[in-house]
Each structure stands twice: as C-alpha cells, then as structure tokens.
C-alpha atoms as a PDB file:
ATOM      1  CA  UNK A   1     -19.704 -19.243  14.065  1.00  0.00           C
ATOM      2  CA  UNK A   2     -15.908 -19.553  13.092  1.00  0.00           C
ATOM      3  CA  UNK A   3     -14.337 -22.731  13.092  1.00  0.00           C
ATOM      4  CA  UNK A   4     -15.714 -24.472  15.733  1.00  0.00           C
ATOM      5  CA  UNK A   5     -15.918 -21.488  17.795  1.00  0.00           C
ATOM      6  CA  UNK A   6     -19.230 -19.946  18.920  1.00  0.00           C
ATOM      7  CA  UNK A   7     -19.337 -16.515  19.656  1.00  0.00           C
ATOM      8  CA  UNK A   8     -21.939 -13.418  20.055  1.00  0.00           C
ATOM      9  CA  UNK A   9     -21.584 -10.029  18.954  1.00  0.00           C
ATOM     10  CA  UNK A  10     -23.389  -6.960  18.640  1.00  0.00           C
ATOM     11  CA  UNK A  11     -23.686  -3.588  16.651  1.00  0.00           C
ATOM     12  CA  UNK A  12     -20.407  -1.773  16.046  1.00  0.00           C
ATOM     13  CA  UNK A  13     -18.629  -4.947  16.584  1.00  0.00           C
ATOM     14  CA  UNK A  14     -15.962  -5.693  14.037  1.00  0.00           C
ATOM     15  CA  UNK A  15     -15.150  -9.070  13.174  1.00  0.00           C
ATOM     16  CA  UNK A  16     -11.827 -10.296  11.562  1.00  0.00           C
ATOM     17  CA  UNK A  17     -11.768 -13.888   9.442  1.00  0.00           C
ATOM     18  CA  UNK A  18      -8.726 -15.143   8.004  1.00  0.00           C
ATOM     19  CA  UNK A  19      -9.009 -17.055   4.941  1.00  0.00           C
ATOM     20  CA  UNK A  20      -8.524 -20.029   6.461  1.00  0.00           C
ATOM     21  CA  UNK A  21     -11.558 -20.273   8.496  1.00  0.00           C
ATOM     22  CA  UNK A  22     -14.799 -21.085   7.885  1.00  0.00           C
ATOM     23  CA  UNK A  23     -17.658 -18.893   9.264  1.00  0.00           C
ATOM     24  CA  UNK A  24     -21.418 -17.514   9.020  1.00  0.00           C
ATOM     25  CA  UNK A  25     -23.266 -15.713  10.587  1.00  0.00           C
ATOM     26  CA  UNK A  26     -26.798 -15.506  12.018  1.00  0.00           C
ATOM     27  CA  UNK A  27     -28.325 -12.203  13.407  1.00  0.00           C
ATOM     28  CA  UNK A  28     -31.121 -12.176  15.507  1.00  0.00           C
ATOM     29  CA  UNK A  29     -32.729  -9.003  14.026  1.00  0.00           C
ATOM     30  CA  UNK A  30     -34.160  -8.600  10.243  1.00  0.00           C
ATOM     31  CA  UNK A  31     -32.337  -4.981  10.174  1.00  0.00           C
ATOM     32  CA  UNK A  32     -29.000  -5.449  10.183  1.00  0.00           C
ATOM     33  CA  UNK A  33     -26.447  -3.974   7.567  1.00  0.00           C
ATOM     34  CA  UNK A  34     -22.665  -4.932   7.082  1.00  0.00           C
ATOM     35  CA  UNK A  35     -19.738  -3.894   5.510  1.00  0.00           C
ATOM     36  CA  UNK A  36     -17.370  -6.294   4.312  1.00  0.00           C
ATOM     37  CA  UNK A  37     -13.584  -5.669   3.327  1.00  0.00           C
ATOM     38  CA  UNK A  38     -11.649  -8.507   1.892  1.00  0.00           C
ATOM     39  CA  UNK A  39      -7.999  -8.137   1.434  1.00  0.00           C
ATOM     40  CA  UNK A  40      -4.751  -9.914   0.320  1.00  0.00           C
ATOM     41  CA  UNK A  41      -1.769  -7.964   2.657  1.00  0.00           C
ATOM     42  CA  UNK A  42       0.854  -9.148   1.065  1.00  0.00           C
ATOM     43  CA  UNK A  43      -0.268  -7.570  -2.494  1.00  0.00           C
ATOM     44  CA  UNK A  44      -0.738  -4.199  -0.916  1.00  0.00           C
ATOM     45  CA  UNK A  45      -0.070  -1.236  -3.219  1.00  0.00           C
ATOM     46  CA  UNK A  46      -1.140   1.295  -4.805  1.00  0.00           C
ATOM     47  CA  UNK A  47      -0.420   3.669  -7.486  1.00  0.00           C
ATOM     48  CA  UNK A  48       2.343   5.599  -5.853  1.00  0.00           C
ATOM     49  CA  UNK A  49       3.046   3.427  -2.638  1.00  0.00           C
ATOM     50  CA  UNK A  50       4.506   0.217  -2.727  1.00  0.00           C
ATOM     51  CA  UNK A  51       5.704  -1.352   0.848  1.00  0.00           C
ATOM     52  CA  UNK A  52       8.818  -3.801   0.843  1.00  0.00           C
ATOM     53  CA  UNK A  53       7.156  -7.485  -0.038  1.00  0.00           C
ATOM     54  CA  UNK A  54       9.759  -8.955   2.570  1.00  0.00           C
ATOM     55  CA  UNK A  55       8.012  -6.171   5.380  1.00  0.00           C
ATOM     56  CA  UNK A  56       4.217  -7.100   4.447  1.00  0.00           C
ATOM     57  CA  UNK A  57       4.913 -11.089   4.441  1.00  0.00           C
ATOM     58  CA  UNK A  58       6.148 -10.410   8.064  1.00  0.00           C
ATOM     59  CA  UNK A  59       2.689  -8.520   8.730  1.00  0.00           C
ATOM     60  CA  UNK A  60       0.825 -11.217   7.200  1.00  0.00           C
ATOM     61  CA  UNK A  61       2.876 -13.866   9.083  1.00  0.00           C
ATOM     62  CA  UNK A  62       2.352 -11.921  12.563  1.00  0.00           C
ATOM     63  CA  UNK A  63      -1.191 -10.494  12.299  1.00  0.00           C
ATOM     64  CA  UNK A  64      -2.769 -14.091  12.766  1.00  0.00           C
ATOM     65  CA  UNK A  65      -5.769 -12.653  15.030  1.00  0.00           C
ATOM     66  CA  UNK A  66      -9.057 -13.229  14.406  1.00  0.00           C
ATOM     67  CA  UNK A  67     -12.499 -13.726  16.155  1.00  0.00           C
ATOM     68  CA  UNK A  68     -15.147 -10.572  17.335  1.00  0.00           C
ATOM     69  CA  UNK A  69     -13.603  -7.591  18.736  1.00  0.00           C
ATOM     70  CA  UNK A  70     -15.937  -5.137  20.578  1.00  0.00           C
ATOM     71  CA  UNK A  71     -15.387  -1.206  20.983  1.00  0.00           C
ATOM     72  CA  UNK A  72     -15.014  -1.311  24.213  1.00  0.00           C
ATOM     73  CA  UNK A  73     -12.245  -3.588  25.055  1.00  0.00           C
ATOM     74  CA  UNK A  74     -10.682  -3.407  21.413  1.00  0.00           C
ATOM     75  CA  UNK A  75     -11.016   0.340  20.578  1.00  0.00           C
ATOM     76  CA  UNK A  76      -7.577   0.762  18.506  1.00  0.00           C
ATOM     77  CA  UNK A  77      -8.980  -2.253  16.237  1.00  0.00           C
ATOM     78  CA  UNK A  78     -12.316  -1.156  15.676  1.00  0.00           C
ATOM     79  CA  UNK A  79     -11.367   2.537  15.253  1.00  0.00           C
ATOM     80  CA  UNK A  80      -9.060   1.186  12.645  1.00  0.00           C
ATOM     81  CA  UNK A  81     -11.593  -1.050  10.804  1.00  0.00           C
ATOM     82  CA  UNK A  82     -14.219   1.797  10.832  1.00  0.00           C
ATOM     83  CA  UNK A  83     -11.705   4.162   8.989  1.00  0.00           C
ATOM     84  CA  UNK A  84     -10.810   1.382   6.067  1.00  0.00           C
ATOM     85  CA  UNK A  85     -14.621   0.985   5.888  1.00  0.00           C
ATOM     86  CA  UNK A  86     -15.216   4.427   5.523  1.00  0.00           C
ATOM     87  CA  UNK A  87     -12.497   5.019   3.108  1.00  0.00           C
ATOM     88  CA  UNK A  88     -12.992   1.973   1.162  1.00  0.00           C
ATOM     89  CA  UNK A  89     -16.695   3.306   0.897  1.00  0.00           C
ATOM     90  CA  UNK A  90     -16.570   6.109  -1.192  1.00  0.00           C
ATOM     91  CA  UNK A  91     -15.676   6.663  -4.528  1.00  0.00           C
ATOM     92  CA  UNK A  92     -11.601   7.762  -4.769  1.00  0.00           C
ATOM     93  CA  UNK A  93     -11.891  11.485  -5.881  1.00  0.00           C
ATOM     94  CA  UNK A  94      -7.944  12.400  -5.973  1.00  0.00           C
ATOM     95  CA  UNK A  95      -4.909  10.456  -7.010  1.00  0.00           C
ATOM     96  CA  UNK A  96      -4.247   9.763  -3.154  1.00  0.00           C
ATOM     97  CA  UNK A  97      -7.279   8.514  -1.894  1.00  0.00           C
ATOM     98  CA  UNK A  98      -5.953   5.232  -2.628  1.00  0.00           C
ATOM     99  CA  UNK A  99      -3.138   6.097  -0.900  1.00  0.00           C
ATOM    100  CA  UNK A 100      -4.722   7.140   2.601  1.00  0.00           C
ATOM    101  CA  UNK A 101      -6.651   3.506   2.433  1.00  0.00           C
ATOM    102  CA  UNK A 102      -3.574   1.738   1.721  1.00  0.00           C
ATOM    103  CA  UNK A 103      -2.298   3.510   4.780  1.00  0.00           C
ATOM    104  CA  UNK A 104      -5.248   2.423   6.767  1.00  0.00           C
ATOM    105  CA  UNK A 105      -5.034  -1.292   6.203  1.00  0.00           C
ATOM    106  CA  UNK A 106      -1.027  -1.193   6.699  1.00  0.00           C
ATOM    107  CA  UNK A 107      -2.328   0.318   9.849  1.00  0.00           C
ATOM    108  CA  UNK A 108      -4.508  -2.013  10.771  1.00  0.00           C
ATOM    109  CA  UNK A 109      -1.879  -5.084   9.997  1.00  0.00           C
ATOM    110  CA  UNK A 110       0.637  -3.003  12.108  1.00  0.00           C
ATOM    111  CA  UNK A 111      -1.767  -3.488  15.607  1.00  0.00           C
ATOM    112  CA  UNK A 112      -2.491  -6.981  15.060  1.00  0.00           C
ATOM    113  CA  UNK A 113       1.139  -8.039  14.235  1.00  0.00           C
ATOM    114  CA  UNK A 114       1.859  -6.468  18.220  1.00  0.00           C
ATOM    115  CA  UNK A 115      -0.025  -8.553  20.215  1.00  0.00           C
ATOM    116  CA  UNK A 116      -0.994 -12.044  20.646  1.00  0.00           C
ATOM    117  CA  UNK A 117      -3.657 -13.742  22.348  1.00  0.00           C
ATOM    118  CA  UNK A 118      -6.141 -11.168  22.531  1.00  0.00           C
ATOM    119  CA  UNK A 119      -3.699  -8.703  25.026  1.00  0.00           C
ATOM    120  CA  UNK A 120      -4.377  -5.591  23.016  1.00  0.00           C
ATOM    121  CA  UNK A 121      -4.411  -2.354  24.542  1.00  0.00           C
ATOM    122  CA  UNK A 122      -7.158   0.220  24.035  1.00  0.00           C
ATOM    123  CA  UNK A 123      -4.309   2.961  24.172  1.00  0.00           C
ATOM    124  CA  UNK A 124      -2.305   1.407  20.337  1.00  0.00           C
ATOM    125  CA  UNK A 125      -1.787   4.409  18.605  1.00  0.00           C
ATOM    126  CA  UNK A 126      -1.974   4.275  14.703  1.00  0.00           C
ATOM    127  CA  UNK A 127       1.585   3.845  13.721  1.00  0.00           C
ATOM    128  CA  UNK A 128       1.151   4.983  10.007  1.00  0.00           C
ATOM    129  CA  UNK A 129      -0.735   7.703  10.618  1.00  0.00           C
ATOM    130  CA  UNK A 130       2.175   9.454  12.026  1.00  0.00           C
ATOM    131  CA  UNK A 131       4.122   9.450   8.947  1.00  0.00           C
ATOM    132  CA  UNK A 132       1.221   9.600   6.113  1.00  0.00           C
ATOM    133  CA  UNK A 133       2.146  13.235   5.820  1.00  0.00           C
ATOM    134  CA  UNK A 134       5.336  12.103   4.437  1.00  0.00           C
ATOM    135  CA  UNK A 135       3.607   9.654   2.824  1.00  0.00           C
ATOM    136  CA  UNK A 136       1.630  12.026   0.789  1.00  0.00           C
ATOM    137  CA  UNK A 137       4.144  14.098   0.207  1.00  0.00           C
ATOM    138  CA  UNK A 138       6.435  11.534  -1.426  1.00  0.00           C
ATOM    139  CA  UNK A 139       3.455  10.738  -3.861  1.00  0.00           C
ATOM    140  CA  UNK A 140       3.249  14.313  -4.532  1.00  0.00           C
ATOM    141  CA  UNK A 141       6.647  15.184  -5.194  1.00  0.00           C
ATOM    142  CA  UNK A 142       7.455  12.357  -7.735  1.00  0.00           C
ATOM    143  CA  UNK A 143       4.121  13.314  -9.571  1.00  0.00           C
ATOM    144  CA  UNK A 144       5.944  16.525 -10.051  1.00  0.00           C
ATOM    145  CA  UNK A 145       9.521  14.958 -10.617  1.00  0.00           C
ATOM    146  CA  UNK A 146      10.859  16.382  -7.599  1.00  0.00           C
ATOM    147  CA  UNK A 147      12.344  14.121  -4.528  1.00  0.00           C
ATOM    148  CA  UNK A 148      11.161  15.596  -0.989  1.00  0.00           C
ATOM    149  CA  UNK A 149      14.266  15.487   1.389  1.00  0.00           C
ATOM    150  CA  UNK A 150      14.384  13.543   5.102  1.00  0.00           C
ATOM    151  CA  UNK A 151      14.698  17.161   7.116  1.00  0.00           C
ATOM    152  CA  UNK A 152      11.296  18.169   4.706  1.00  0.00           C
ATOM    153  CA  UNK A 153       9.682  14.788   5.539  1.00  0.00           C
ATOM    154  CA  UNK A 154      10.677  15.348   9.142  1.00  0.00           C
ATOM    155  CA  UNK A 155       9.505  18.355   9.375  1.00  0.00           C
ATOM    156  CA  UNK A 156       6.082  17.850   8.196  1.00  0.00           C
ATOM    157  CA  UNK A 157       5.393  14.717  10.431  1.00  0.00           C
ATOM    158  CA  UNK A 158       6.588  17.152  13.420  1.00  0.00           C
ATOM    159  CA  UNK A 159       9.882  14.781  14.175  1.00  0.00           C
ATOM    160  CA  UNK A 160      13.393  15.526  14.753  1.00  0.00           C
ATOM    161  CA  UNK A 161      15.495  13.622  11.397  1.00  0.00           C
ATOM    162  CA  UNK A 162      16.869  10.702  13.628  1.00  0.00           C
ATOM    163  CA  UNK A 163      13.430  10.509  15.564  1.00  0.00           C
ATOM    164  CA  UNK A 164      11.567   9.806  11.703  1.00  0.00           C
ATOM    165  CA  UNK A 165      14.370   7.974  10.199  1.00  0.00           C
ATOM    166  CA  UNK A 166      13.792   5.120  13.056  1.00  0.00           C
ATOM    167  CA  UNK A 167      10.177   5.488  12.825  1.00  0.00           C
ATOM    168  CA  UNK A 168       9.406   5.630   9.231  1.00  0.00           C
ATOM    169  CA  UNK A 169      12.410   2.179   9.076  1.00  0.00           C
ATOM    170  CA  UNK A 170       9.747   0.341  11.889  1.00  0.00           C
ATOM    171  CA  UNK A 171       6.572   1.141  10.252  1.00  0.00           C
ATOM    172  CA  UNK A 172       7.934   0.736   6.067  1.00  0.00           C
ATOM    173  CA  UNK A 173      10.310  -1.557   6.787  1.00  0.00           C
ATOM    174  CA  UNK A 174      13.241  -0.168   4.903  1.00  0.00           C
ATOM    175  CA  UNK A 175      14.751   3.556   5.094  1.00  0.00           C
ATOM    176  CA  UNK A 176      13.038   6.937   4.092  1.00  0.00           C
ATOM    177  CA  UNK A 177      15.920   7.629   1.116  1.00  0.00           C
ATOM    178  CA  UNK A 178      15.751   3.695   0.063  1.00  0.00           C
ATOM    179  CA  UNK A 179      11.832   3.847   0.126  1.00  0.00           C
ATOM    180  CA  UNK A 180      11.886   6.860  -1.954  1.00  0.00           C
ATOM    181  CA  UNK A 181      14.506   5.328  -5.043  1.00  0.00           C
ATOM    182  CA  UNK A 182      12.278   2.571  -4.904  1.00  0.00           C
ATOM    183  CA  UNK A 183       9.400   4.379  -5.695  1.00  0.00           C
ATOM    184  CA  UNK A 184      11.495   6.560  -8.608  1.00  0.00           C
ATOM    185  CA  UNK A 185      12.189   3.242  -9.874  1.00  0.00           C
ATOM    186  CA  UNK A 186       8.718   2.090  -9.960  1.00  0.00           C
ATOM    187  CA  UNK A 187       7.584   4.559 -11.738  1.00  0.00           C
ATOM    188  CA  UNK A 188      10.904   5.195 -14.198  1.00  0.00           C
ATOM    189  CA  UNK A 189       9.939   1.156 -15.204  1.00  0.00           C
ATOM    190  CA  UNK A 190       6.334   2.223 -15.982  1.00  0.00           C
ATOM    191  CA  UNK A 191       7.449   5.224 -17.755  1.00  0.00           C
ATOM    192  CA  UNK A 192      10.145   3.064 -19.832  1.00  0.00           C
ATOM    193  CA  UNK A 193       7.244   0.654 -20.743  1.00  0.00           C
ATOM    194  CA  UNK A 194       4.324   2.975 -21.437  1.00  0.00           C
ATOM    195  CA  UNK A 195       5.513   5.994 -22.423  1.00  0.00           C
ATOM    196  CA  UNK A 196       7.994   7.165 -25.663  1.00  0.00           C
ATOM    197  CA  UNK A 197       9.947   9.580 -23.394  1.00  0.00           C
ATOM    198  CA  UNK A 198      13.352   9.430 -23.706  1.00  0.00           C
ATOM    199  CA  UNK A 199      15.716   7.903 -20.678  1.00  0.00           C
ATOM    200  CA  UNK A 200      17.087  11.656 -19.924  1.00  0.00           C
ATOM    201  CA  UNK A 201      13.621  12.876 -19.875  1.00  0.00           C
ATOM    202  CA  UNK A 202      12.539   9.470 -17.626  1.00  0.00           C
ATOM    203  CA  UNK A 203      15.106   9.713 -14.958  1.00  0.00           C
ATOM    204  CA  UNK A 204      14.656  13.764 -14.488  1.00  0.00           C
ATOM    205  CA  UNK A 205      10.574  13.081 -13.974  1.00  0.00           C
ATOM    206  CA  UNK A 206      11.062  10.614 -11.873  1.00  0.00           C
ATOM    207  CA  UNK A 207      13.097  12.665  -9.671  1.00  0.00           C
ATOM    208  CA  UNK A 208      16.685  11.584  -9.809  1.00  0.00           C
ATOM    209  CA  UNK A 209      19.462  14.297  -9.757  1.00  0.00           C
ATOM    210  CA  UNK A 210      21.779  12.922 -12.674  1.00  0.00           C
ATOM    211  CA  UNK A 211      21.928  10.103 -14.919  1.00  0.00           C
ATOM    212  CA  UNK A 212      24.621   8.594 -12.811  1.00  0.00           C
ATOM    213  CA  UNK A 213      22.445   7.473 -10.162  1.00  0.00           C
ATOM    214  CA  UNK A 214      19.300   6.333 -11.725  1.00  0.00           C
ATOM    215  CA  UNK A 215      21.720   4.088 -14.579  1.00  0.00           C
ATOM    216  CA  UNK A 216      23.304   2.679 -11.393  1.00  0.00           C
ATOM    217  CA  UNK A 217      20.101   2.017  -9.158  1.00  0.00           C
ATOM    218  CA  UNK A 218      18.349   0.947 -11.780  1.00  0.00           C
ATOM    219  CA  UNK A 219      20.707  -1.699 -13.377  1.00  0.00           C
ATOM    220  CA  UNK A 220      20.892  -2.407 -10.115  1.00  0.00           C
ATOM    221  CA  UNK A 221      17.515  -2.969  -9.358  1.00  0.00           C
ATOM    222  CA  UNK A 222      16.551  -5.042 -12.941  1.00  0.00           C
ATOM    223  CA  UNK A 223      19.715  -6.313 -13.482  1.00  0.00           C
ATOM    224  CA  UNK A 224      19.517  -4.701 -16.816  1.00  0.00           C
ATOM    225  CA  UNK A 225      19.817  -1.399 -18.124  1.00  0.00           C
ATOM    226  CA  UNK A 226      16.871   1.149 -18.506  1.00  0.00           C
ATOM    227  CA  UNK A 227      17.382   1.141 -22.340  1.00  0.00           C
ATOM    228  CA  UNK A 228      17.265  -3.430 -22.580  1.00  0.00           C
ATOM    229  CA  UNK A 229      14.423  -3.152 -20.027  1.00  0.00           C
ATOM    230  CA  UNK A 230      12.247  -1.352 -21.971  1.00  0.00           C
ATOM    231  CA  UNK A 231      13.393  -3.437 -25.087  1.00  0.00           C
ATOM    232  CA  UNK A 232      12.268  -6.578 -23.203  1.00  0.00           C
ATOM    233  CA  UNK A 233       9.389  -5.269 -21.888  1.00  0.00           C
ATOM    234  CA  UNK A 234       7.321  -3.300 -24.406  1.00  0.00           C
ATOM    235  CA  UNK A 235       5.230  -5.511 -26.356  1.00  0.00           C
ATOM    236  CA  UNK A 236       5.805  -5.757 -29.708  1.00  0.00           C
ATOM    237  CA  UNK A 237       3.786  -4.312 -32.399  1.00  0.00           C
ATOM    238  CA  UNK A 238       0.733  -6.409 -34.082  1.00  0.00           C
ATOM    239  CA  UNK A 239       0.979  -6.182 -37.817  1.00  0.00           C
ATOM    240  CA  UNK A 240      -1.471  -5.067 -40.075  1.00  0.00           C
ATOM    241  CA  UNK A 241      -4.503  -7.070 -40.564  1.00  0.00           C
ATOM    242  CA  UNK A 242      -4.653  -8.316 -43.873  1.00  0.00           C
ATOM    243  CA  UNK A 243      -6.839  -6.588 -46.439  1.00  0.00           C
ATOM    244  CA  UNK A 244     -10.128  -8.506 -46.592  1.00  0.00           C
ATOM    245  CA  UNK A 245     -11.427  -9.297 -49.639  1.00  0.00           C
ATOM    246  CA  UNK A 246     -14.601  -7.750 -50.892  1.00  0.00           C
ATOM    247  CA  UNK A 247     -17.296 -10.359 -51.937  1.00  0.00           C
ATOM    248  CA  UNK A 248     -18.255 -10.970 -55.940  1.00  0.00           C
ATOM    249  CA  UNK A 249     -20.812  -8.144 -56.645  1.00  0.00           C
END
C-alpha cells in the first residue's frame, strides 16, 4: 500500500518510498526478508567526496519516482538498488568503501532524475560508474597531497580529455579542476581546525602547488583567510577544573 495506491510485488522487486508517502506492507508468505536503505540525497557525502549542494537539490527535485519496480521491466533500477544494498551491507574495510556507495546512490538519483512517468529504459547505463575511477583516484591522490591531472583522470576512465571534461561536468555537476579545489579546500578547512600543522604545511598536503593559489581560493571560498578561519573555528580551550577540596579527615 502507498498512498492510496494498491499494488503487488514479488521477490527481487525493489520498491522506492519518498518521505512523503505513507506505506506498509503485507506479504503473503511467513519467509520473507528485506533490506531497507533510507537516505537524505541532498546531504550526500562522504569523507573525501562531496557533490555540489546546488547539483544534488536538482537530483532530489527531479528523482520524484516512486512505487514497485520489477527486474524485468526496470532492470537499470533494480540493478542499481541491489548494488547500494550490497554495499551498504557490509562493514567498510578501506577508506573508500564509503566512497563506492556514495557513488552508487548518486547513481541511482542520476536514473530516476531521466525519466518521468514510469518510461525508463532497461538499457540506462550507470552514469557514475564511468568516472568512479577518477573518482577514486582523486580520493587517493589528496590522501597523499598530490592533485591527479584531467589527461591522468582521462586516461584512467578510458576517455579522450574533452570527452571526460563534459561527462564528469553532467554527472558532478561542476568541472573536474573545480571539483578537485573543492575537495583541497575541504580538507585544508578540516586540517586548519583539527590539526596544529602549519598553513605552509596545510596547503602542500592538501595538494596545492604554491601558497598563491590556495590563499586566493580559499579566501575566496570562506571569505576569510586560512589563518582567521581557523581562529574562528577552533574551539577554545576549557580551563582547568578547580582543585576540589579534600573532606575533614
């Protein structure tokens, strides 16, 4: 039941509820066994990846389907639920396994936001997974304080520089090099707040070539500069309890 709505399903059906809608379910056997996945997509991030807010409210705003979708006559959605379910099942054991499941759901968002009234192809191809390598490899690179060029990117994702500059704009929603100095930035701000490194050593871990360009696309970015930002953001230090005093013997 959804809504008002009645509708039957079967096994390896996947089912998609916004939160809007009201729903149960009754099955008609005693062994059946789901897997749920609740999700907000406009807070989708993680650690290293952080799409453009203004790109995943547009994916929110345009993936408005919801109802049962079978294999057979939905197999790009289904395919995609069954790999968030299986990723969101185990246990991350690397720094990027988070990564691969954001990919997933952005994936996931990217069909629905296609196609309207239930006129989805069996033959959508998962977008995202075309550039994950890239993906990955940005991740990667920063963790090491290097910046992966758009020919290396390109390369890896098997695409001519113009062909993945297009495609990695359509899926991200902003530009390889403008996706990438956000993510330095991300992580310089974290570093700034968390960490007693100085700036120099902040903006060469992060990945930036010379103080130059991380003062300006960072100022530019906060408004501030790196050394008032982490002023204003650290928290300041609790004093010293108070000796307490020991009791009459």
């Amino acid at each position: 039941y959804l809504g008002d709505q009645v509708i039957p399903y079967q096994a390896g059906d996947a089912q998609i509820i916004l939160s809007c809608q009201a729903h149960y379910n009754i099955p008609t056997t005693n062994d059946n066994f789901w897997h749920f996945i609740a999700f907000q997509p406009t807070a989708l991030r993680s650690a290293h990846l952080t799409p453009d807010p203004a790109f995943l409210e547009k994916l929110d705003q345009s993936a408005g389907l919801s109802g049962v979708f079978s294999p057979e006559r939905y197999p790009a959605i289904v395919q995609s639920i069954a790999s968030i379910v299986d990723h969101a099942a185990d246990t991350p054991k690397t720094p990027f396994d988070e990564d691969l499941l954001l990919t997933e759901l952005l994936n996931l968002l990217g069909i629905l936001s296609h196609y309207e009234h239930g006129d989805i192809p069996g033959q959508m191809s998962t977008e995202v997974n075309k550039i994950m390598p890239a993906l990955i490899a940005i991740s990667k690179e920063l963790e090491n304080g290097k910046c992966p060029t758009i020919a290396e990117m390109a390369k890896i994702c098997h695409f001519s520089e113009i062909h993945f500059r297009m495609l990695f704009t359509s899926i991200m929603g902003k530009p390889p090099k403008q996706y990438i100095t956000q993510e330095q930035l991300g992580r310089a701000s974290q570093m700034l707040i968390n960490t007693d490194l100085s700036i120099a050593e902040v903006w060469q871990q992060t990945g930036f070539t010379n103080q130059l360009s991380f003062f300006r696309n960072f100022t530019k970015r906060y408004g501030i500069p790196p050394a008032t930002y982490r002023k204003q953001n650290r928290a300041a230090p609790k004093p010293p309890a108070p000796d307490t005093p020991k009791p009459p013997q």
